[in-house]
Protein backbone atom coordinates (compact mmCIF):
# COMPACT_ATOMS: atom_id res chain seq x y z
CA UNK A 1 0.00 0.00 0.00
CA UNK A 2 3.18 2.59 0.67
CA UNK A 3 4.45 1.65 -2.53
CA UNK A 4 1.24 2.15 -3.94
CA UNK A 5 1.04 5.73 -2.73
CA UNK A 6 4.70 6.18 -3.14
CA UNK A 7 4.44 5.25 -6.85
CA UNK A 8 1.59 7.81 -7.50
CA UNK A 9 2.98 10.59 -5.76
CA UNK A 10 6.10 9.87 -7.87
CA UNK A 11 4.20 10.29 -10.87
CA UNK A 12 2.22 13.64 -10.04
CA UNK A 13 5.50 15.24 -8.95
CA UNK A 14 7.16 14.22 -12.44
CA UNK A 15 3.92 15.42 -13.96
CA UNK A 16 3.89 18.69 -12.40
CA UNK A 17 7.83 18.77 -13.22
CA UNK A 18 6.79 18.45 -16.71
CA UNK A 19 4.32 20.89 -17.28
CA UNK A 20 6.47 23.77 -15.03
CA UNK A 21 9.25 22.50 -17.66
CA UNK A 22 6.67 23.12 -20.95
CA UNK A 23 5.50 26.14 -19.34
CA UNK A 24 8.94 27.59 -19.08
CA UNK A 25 10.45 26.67 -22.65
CA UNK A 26 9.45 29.06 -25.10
CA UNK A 27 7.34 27.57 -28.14
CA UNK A 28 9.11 26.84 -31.09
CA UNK A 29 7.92 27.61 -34.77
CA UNK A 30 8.97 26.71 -38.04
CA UNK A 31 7.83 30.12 -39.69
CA UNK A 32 7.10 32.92 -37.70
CA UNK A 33 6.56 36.49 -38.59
CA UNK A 34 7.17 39.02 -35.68
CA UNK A 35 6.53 42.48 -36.46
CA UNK A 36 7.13 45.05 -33.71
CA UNK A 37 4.85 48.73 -34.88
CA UNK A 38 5.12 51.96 -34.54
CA UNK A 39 2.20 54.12 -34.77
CA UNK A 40 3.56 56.51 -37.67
CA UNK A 41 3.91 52.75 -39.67
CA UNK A 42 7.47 52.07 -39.43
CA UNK A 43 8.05 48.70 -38.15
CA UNK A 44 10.86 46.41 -37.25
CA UNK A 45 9.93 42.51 -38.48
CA UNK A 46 12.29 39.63 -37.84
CA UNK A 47 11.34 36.57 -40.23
CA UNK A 48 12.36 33.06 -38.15
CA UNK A 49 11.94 29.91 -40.90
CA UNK A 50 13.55 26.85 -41.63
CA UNK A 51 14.81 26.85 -45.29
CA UNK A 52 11.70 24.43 -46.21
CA UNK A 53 9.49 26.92 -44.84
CA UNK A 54 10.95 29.49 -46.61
CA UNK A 55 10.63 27.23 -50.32
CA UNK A 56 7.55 25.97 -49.70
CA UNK A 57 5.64 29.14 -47.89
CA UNK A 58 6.93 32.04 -49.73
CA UNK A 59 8.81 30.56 -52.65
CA UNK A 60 12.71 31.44 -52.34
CA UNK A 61 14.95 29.66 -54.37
CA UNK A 62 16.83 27.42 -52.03
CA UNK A 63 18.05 24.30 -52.09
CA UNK A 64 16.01 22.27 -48.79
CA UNK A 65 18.96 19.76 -48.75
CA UNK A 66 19.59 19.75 -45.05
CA UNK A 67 23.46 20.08 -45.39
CA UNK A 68 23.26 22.56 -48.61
CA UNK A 69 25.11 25.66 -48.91
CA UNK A 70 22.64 28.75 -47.72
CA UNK A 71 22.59 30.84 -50.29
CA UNK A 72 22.31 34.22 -48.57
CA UNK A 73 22.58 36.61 -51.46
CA UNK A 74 19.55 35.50 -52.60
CA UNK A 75 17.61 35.71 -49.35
CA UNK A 76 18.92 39.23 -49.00
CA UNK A 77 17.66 39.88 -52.29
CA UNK A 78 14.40 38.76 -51.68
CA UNK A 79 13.80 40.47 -48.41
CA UNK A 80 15.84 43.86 -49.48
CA UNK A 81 13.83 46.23 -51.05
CA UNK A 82 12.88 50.13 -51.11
CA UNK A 83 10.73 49.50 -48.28
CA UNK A 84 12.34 47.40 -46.39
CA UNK A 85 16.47 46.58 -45.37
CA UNK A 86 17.96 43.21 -43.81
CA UNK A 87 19.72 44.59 -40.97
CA UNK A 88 20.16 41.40 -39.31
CA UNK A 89 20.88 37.73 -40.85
CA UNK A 90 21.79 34.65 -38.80
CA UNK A 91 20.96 31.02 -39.08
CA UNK A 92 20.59 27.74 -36.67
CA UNK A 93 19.73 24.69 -36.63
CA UNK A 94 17.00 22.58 -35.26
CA UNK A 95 15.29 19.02 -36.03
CA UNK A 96 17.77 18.47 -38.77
CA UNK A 97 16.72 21.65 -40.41
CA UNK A 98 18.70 24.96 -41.01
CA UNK A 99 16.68 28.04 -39.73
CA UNK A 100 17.18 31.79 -41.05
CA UNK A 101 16.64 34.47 -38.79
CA UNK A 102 16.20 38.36 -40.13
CA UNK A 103 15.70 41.12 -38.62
CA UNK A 104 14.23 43.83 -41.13
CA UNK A 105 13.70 47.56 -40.77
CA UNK A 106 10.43 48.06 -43.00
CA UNK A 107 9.30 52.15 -44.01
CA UNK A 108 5.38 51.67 -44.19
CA UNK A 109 3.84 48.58 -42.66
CA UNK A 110 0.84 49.46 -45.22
CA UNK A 111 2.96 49.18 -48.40
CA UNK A 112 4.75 45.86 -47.17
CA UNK A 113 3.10 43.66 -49.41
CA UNK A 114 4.79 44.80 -52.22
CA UNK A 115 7.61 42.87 -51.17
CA UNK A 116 7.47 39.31 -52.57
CA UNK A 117 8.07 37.73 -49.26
CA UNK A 118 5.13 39.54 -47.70
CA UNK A 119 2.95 39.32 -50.60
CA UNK A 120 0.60 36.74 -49.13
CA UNK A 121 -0.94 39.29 -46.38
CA UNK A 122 -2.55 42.27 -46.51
CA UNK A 123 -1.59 45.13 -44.27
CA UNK A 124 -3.56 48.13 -42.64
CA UNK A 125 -3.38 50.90 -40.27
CA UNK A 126 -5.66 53.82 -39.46
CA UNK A 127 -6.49 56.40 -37.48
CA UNK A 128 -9.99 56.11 -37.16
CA UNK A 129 -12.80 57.42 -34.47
CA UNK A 130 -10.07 58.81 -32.05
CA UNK A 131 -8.12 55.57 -31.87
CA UNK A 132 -5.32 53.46 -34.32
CA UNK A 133 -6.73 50.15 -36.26
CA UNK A 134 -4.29 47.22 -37.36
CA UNK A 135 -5.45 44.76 -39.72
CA UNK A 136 -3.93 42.19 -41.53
CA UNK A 137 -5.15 39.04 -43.47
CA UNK A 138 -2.97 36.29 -44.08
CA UNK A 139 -4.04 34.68 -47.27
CA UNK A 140 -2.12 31.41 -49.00
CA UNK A 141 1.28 30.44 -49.61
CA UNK A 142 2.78 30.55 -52.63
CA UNK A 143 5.93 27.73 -53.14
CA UNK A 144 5.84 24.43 -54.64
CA UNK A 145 5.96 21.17 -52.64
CA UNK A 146 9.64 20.14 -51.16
CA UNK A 147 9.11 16.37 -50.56
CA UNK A 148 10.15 14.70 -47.11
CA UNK A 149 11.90 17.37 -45.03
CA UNK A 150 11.28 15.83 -41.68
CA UNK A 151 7.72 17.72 -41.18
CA UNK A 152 4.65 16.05 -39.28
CA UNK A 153 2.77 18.55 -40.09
CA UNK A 154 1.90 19.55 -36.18
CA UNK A 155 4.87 22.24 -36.35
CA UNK A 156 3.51 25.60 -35.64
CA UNK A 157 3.59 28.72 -37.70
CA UNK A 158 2.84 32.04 -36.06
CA UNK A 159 2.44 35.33 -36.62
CA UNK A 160 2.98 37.95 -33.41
CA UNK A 161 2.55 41.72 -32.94
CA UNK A 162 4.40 44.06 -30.35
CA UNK A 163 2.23 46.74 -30.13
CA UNK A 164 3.84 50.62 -29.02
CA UNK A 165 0.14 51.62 -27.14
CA UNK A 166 -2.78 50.32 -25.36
CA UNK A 167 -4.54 47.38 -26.99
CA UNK A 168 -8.74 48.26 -26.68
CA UNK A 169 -9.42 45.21 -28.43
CA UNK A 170 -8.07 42.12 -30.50
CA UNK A 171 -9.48 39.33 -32.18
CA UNK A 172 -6.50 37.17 -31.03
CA UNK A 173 -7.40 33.39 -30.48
CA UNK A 174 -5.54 33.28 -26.83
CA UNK A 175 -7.81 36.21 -26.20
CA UNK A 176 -4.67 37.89 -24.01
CA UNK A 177 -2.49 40.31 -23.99
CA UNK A 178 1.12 39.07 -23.38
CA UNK A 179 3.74 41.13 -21.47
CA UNK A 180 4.88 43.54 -23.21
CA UNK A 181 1.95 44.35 -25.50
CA UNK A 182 2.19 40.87 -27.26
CA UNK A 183 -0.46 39.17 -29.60
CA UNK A 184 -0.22 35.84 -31.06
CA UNK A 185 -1.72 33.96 -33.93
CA UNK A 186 -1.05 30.51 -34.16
CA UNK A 187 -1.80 27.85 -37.03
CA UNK A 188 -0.46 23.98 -37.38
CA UNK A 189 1.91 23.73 -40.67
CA UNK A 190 -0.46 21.65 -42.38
CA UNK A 191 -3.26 24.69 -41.85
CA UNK A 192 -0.72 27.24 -43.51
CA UNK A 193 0.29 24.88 -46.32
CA UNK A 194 -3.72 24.51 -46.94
CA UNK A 195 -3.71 28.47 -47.51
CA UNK A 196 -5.86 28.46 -43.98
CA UNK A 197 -6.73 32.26 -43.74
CA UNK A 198 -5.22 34.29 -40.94
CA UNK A 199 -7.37 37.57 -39.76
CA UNK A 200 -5.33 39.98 -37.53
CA UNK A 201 -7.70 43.19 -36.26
CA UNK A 202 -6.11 45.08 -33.46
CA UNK A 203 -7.41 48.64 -32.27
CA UNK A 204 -4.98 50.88 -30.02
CA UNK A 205 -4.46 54.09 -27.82
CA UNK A 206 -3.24 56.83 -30.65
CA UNK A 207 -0.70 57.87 -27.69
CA UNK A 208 2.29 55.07 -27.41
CA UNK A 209 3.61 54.32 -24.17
CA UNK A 210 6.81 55.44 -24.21
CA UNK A 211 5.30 58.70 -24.88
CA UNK A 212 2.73 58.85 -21.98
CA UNK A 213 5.85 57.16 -19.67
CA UNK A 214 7.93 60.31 -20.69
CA UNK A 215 5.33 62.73 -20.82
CA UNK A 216 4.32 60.93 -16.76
CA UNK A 217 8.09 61.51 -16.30
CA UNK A 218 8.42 64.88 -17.26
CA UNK A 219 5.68 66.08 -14.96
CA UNK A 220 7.10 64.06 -12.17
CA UNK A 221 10.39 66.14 -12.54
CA UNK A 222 7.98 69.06 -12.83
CA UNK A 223 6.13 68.69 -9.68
CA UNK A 224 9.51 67.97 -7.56
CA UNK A 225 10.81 70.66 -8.83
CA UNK A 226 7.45 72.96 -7.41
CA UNK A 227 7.88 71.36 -4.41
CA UNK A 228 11.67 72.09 -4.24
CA UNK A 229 10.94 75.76 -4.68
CA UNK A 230 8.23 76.17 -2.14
CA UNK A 231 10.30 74.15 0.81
CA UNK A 232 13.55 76.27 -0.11
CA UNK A 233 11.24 79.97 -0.12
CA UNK A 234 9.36 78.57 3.15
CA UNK A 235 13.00 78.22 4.86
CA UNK A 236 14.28 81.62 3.60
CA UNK A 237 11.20 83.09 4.63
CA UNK A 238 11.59 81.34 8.33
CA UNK A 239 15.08 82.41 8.70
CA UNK A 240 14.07 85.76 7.55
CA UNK A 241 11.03 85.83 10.48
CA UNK A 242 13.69 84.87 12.73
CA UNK A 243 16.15 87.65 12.05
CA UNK A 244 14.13 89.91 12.36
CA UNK A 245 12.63 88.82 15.68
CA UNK A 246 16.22 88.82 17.28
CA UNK A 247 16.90 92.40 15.89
């Protein structure tokens, strides 16, 4: 009977173990678009992929060969563009796949879709009844079929937004709003590679809040300072009182 009880108390600590563990590693995707926006509709996007994403999502020419030469010229040329610049390029690897990572300073969030590798979504943002609205829609992908690259087709592609002001609403599945102003769409693989549609509607504060923090800031320093001048002309006018009393 102590064994018994032993055994199953063994088993919900390891389970508990487990699910601290999956709740502390982040989630891994095999595409993932991350776009961090600023309300005037510059953005910064980093692109994470493996190299079969990449082919069979959004069509680069690269080989999927798992210990092929990357050819980076030609991702650079893809992703570089009047609109947008590769700023940052590195590359890992994971599951016996090679994964690009790019970091990419973009000029109008709106106009994005000119750029091949964006050309699947649809991008908005307006000022509209005294607050900014972010929409995009996600439609299919557009790259041929790369044979057996390891995939299940349970991998996860996302697409996330770091927003720079309050969120009033989103129509994110999770229904939450991560640290940091974070929003997450999710899909399976198989879902993206079916052309699955993904609809992104996000309305926000038109002030961003770096600017209120600042703007909080500066009357902060505003109000010490008030403070600082009234305590220092109460103590002149004190020692003033009290010269005059002893004269």
């Amino acid at each position: 009977m102590r064994r018994q009880r032993a055994a199953r108390a063994a088993i919900a600590l390891l389970a508990l173990v487990a699910a601290g563990c999956t709740a502390v590693l982040p989630r891994q995707y095999e595409y993932e678009e991350e776009i961090y926006l600023s309300l005037d509709g510059s953005a910064t996007v980093y692109v994470n992929g493996s190299v079969p994403a990449l082919v069979a999502l959004r069509g680069l020419p690269l080989d999927v060969a798992p210990r092929a030469r990357l050819d980076r010229a030609a991702i650079r040329a893809a992703y570089n563009s009047t609109l947008t610049n590769v700023t940052r390029f590195g590359t890992s690897r994971r599951n016996g796949r090679r994964f690009v990572h790019l970091r990419i300073d973009v000029s109008d969030i709106r106009r994005l879709s000119e750029v091949a590798p964006f050309a699947w979504s649809r991008y908005g943002l307006a000022e509209r009844g005294g607050e900014f609205v972010y929409t995009q829609l996600v439609g299919p992908p557009a790259g041929p079929d790369v044979g057996g690259v390891g995939w299940k087709g349970d991998e996860l592609v996302a697409f996330r937004m770091h927003l720079p002001s309050k969120v009033r609403y989103h129509n994110a599945p999770s229904k939450q709003v991560e640290r940091g102003n974070i929003l997450s769409w999710e899909q399976t693989l198989s879902e993206r590679r079916a052309g699955t549609p993904v609809s992104v509607e996000v309305r926000l504060d038109t002030q961003s809040i770096l600017y209120r923090t600042l703007s909080l800031f500066g009357l902060m320093i505003v109000l010490v300072a008030f403070m600082f001048v009234v305590v220092i002309g109460w103590i002149v006018r004190k020692g003033r009182a009290r010269g005059l009393a002893a004269s």
